[in-house]
C-alpha atoms as a PDB file:
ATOM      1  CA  UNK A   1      14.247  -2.151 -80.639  1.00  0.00           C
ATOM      2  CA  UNK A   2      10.679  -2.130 -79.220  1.00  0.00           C
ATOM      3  CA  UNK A   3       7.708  -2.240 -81.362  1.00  0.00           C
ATOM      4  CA  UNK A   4       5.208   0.175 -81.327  1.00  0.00           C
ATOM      5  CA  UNK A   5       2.635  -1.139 -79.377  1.00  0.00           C
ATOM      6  CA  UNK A   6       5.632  -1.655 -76.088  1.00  0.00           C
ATOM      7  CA  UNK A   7       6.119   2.145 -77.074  1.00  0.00           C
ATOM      8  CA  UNK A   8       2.765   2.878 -76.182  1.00  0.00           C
ATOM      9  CA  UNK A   9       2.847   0.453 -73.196  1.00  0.00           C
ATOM     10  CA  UNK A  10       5.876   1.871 -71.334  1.00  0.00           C
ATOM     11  CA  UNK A  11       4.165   5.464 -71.674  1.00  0.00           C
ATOM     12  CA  UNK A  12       0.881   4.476 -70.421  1.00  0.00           C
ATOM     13  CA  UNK A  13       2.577   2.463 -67.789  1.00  0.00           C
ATOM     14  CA  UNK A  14       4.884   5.347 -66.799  1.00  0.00           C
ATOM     15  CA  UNK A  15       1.746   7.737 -66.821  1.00  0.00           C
ATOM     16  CA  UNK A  16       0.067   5.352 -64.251  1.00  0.00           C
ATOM     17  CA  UNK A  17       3.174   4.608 -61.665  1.00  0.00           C
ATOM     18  CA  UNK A  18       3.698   8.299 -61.687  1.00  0.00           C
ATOM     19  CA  UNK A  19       0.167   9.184 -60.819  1.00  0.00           C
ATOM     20  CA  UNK A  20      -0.254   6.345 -58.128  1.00  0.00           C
ATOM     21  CA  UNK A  21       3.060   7.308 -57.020  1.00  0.00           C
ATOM     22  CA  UNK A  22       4.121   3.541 -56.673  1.00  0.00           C
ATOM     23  CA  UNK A  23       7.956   2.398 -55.751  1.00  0.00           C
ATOM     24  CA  UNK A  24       8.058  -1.199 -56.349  1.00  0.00           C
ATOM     25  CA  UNK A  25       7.766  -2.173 -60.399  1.00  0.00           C
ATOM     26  CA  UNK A  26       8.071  -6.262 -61.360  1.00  0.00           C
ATOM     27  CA  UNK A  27       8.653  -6.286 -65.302  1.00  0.00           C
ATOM     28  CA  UNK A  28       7.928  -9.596 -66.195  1.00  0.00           C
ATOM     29  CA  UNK A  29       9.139 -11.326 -68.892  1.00  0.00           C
ATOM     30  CA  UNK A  30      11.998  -8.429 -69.521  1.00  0.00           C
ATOM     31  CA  UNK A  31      13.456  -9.220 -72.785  1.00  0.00           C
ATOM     32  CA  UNK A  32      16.150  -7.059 -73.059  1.00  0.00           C
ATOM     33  CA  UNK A  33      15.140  -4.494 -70.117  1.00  0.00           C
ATOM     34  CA  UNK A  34      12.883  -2.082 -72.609  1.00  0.00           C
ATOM     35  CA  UNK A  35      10.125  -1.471 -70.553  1.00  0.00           C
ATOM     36  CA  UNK A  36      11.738  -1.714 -67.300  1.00  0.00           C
ATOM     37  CA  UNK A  37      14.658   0.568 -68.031  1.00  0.00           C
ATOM     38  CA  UNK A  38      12.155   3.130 -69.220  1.00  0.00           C
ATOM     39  CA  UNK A  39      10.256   3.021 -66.533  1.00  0.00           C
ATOM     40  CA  UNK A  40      12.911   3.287 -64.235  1.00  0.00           C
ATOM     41  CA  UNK A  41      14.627   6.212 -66.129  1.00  0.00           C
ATOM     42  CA  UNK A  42      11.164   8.158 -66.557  1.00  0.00           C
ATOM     43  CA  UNK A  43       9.548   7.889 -63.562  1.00  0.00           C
ATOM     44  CA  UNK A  44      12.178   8.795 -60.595  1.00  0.00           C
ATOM     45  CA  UNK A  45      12.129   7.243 -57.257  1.00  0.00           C
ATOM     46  CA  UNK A  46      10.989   3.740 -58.506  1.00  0.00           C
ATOM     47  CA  UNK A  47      12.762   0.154 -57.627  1.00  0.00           C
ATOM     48  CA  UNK A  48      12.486  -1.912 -60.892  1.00  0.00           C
ATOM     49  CA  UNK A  49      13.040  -5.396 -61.128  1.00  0.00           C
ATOM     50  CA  UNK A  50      13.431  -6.994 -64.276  1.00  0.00           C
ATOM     51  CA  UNK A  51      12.914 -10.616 -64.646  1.00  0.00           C
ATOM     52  CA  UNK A  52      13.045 -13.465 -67.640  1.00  0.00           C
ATOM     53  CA  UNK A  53      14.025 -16.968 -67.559  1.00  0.00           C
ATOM     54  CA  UNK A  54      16.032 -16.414 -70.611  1.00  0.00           C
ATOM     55  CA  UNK A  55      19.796 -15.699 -69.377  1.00  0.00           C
ATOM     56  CA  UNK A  56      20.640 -13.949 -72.218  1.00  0.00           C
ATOM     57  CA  UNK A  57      17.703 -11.633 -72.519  1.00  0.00           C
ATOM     58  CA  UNK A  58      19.331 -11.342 -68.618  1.00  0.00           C
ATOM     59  CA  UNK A  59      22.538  -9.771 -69.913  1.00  0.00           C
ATOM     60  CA  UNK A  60      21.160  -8.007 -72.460  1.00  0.00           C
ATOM     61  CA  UNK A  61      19.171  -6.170 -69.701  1.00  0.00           C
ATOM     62  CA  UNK A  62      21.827  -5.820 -67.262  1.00  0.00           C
ATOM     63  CA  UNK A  63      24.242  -4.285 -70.265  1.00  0.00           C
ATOM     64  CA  UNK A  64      21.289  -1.894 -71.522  1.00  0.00           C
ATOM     65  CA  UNK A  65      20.829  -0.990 -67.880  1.00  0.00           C
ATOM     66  CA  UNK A  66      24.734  -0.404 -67.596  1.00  0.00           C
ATOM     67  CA  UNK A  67      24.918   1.637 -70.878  1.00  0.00           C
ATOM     68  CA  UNK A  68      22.098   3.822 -69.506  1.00  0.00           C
ATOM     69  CA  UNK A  69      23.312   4.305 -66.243  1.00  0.00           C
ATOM     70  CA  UNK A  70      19.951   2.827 -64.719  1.00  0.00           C
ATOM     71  CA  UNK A  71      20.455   0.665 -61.906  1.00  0.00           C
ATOM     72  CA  UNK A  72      17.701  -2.390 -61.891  1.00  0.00           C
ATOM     73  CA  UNK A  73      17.536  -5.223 -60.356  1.00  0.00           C
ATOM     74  CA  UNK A  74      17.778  -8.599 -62.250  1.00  0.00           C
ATOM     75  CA  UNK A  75      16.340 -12.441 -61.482  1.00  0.00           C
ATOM     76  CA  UNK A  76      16.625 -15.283 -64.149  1.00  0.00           C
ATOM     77  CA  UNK A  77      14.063 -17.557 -63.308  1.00  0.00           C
ATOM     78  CA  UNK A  78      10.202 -18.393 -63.548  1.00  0.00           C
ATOM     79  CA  UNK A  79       7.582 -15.018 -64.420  1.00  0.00           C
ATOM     80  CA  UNK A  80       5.593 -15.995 -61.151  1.00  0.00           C
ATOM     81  CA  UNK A  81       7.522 -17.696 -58.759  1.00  0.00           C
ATOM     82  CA  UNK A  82      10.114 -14.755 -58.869  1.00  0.00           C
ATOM     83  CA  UNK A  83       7.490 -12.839 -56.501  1.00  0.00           C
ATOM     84  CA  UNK A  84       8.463 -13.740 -52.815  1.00  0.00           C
ATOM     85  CA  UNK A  85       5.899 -11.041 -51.396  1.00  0.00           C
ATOM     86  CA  UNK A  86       3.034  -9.041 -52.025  1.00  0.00           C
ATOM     87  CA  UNK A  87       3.302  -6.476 -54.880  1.00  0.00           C
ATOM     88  CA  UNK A  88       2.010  -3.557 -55.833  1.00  0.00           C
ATOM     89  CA  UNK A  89       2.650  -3.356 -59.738  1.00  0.00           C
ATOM     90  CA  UNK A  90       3.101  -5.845 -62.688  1.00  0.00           C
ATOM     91  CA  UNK A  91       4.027  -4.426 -66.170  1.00  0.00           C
ATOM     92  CA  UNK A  92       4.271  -7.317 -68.593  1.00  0.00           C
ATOM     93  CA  UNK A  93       4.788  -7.936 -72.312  1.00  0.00           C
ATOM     94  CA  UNK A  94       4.784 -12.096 -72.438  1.00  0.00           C
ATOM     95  CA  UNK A  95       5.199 -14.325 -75.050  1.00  0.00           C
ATOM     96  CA  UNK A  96       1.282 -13.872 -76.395  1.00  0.00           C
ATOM     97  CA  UNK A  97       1.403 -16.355 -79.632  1.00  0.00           C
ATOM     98  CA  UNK A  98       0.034 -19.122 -80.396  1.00  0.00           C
ATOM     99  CA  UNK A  99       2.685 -21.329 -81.623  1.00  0.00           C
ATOM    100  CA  UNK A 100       1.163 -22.169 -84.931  1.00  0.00           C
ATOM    101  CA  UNK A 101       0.690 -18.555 -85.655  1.00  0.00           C
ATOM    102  CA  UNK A 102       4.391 -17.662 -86.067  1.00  0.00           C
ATOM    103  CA  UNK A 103       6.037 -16.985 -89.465  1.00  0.00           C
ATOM    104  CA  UNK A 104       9.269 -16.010 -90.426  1.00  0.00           C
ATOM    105  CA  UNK A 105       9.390 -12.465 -90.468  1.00  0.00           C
ATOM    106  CA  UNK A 106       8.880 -12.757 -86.712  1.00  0.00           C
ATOM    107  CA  UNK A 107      11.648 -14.553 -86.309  1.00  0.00           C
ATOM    108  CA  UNK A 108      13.631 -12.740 -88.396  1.00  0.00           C
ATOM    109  CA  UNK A 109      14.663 -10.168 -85.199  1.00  0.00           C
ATOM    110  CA  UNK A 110      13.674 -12.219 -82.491  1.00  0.00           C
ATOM    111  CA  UNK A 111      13.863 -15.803 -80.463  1.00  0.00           C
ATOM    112  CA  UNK A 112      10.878 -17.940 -80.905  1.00  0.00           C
ATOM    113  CA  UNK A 113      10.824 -17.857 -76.964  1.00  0.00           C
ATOM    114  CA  UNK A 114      10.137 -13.861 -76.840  1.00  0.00           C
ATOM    115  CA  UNK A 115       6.945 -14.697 -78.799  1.00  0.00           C
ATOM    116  CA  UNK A 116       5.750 -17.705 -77.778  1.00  0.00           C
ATOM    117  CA  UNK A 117       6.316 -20.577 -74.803  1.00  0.00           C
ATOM    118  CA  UNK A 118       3.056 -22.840 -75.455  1.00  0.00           C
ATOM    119  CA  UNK A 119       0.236 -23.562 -77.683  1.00  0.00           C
ATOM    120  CA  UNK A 120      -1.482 -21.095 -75.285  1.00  0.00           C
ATOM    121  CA  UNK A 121      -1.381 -17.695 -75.277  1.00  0.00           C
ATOM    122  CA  UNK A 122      -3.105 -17.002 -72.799  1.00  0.00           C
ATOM    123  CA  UNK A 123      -0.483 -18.811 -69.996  1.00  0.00           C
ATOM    124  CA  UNK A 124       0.878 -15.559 -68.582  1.00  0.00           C
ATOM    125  CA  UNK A 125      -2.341 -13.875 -68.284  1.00  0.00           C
ATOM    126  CA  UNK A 126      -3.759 -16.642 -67.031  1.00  0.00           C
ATOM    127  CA  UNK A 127      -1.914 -17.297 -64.381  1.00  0.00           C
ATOM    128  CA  UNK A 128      -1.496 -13.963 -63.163  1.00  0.00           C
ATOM    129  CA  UNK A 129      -4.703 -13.044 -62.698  1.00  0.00           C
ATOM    130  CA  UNK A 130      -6.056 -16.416 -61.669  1.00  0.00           C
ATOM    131  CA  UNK A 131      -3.445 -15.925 -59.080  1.00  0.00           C
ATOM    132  CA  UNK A 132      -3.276 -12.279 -58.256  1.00  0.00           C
ATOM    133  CA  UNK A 133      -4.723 -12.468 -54.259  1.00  0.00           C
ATOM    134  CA  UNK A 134      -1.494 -14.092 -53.509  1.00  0.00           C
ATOM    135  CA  UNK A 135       0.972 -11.833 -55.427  1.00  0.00           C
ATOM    136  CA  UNK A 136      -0.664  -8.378 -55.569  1.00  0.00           C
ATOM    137  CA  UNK A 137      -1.277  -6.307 -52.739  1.00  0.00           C
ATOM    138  CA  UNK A 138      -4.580  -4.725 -51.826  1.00  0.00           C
ATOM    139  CA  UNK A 139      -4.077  -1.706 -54.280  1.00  0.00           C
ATOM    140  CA  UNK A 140      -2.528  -2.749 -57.458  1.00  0.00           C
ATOM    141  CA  UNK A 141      -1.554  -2.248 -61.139  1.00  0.00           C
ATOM    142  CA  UNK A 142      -1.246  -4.534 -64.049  1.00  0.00           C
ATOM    143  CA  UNK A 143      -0.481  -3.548 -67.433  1.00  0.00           C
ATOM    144  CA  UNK A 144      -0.149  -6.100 -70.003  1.00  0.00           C
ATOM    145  CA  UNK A 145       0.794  -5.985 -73.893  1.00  0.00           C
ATOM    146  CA  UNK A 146      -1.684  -8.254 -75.362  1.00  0.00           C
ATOM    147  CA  UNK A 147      -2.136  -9.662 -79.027  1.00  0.00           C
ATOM    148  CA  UNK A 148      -5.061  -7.848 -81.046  1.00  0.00           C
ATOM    149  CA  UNK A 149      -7.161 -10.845 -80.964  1.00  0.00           C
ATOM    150  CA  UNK A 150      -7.031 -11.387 -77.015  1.00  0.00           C
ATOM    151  CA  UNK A 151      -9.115  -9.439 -75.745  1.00  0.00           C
ATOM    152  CA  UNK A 152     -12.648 -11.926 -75.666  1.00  0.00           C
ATOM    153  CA  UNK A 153     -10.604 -14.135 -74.152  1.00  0.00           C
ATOM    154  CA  UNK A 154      -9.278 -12.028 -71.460  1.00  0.00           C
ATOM    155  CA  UNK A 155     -12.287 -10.446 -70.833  1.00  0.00           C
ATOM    156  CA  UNK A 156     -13.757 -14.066 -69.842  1.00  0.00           C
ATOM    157  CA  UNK A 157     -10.745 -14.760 -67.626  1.00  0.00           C
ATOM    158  CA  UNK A 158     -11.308 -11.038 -66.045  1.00  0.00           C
ATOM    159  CA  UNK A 159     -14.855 -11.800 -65.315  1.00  0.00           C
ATOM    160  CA  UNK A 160     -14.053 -15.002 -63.631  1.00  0.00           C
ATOM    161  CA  UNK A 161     -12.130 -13.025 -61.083  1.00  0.00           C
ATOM    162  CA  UNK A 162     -14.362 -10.678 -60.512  1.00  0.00           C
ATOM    163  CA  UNK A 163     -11.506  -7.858 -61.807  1.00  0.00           C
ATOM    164  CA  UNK A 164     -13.409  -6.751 -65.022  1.00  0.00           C
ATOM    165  CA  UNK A 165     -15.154  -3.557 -63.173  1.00  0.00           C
ATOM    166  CA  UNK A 166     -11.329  -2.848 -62.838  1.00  0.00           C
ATOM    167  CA  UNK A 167      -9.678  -3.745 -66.024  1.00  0.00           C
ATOM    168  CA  UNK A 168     -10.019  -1.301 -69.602  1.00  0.00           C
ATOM    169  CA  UNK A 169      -8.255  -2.300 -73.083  1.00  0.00           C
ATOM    170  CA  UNK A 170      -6.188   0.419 -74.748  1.00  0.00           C
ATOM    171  CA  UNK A 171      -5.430   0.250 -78.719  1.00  0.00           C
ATOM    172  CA  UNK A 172      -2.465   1.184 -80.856  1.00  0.00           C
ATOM    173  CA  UNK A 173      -2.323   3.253 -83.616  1.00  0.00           C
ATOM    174  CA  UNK A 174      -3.997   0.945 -85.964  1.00  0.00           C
ATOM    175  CA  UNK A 175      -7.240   0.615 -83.400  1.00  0.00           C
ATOM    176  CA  UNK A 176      -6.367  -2.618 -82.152  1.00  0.00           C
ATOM    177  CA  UNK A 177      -6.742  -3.595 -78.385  1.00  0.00           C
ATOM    178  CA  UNK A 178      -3.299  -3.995 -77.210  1.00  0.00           C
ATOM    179  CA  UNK A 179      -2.962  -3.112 -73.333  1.00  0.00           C
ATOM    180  CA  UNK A 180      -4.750  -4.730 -70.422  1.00  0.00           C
ATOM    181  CA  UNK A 181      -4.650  -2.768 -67.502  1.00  0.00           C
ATOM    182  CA  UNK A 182      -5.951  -3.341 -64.594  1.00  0.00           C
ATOM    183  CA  UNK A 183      -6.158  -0.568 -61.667  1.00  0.00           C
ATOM    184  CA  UNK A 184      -7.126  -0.987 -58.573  1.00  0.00           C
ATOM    185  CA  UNK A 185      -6.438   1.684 -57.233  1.00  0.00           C
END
């Protein structure tokens, strides 16, 4: 069941592909197909492809998509290297802890791998927008989840690529930054 905060992300995302009227969706890092399956139930006329590295959270996206009568398409493999051309949209909720700020209750529900894959954080967003001439077409969308603490950090890596004039930071219900988007549009 999604948290909250991927609540608010899939409508915000949804609001955004439906106003730029954009086709092509990568979710990245697709757990069990939440976001994408949303996505592609709410917001008709779009191609979704879901992708993790994790071949269970695989099937559990290909079964969700079954039960819903969604058709996706589905890649196990690497977050970046799944993108063989340019793209126009990225919607992404990546493992975003640090891994010596886990505790039990987070595992409790979940893998250690859907909340963290490093001691950095930062990896996903890092090397998606350090990267995103060669992924992203001219005209693009990214929408990340991010953890409430991120988004200093972020900010710096936004800067770097000259993408902040493009980028805003969205909070929850609890008035904590938790979506990165960035529209270039």
């Amino acid at each position: 069941m999604p948290r909250n905060e991927t609540e608010l992300l899939v409508k915000h995302s949804i609001k955004l592909i439906k106003k730029y009227k954009i086709k092509q969706i990568y979710d990245l890092c697709c757990g069990s197909g939440n976001i994408g399956l949303a996505i592609k139930k709410h917001a008709s006329g779009t191609n979704v492809t879901c992708v993790d590295m994790n071949h269970s959270a695989i099937e559990n996206t290909r079964h969700n998509a079954s039960k819903n009568d969604v058709k996706i398409k589905t890649i196990i493999g690497d977050f970046y290297n799944s993108i063989k051309s340019k793209i126009s949209c990225i919607v992404c909720n990546p493992p975003y802890v640090n891994n010596k700020k886990l505790d039990k209750r987070m595992l409790k529900y979940e893998d250690k791998i859907s909340f963290t894959n490093s001691m950095d954080e930062l990896y996903f967003y890092k090397k998606i927008i350090n990267n995103y001439g060669k992924i992203m077409k001219n005209n693009f969308l990214i929408i990340f989840e991010i953890g409430y603490d991120q988004k200093k950090a972020l900010t710096k890596i936004l800067g770097k690529n000259n993408l902040l004039k493009y980028s805003s930071f969205d909070k929850d219900l609890s008035g904590l930054d938790r979506i990165l988007t960035i529209d270039k549009y």
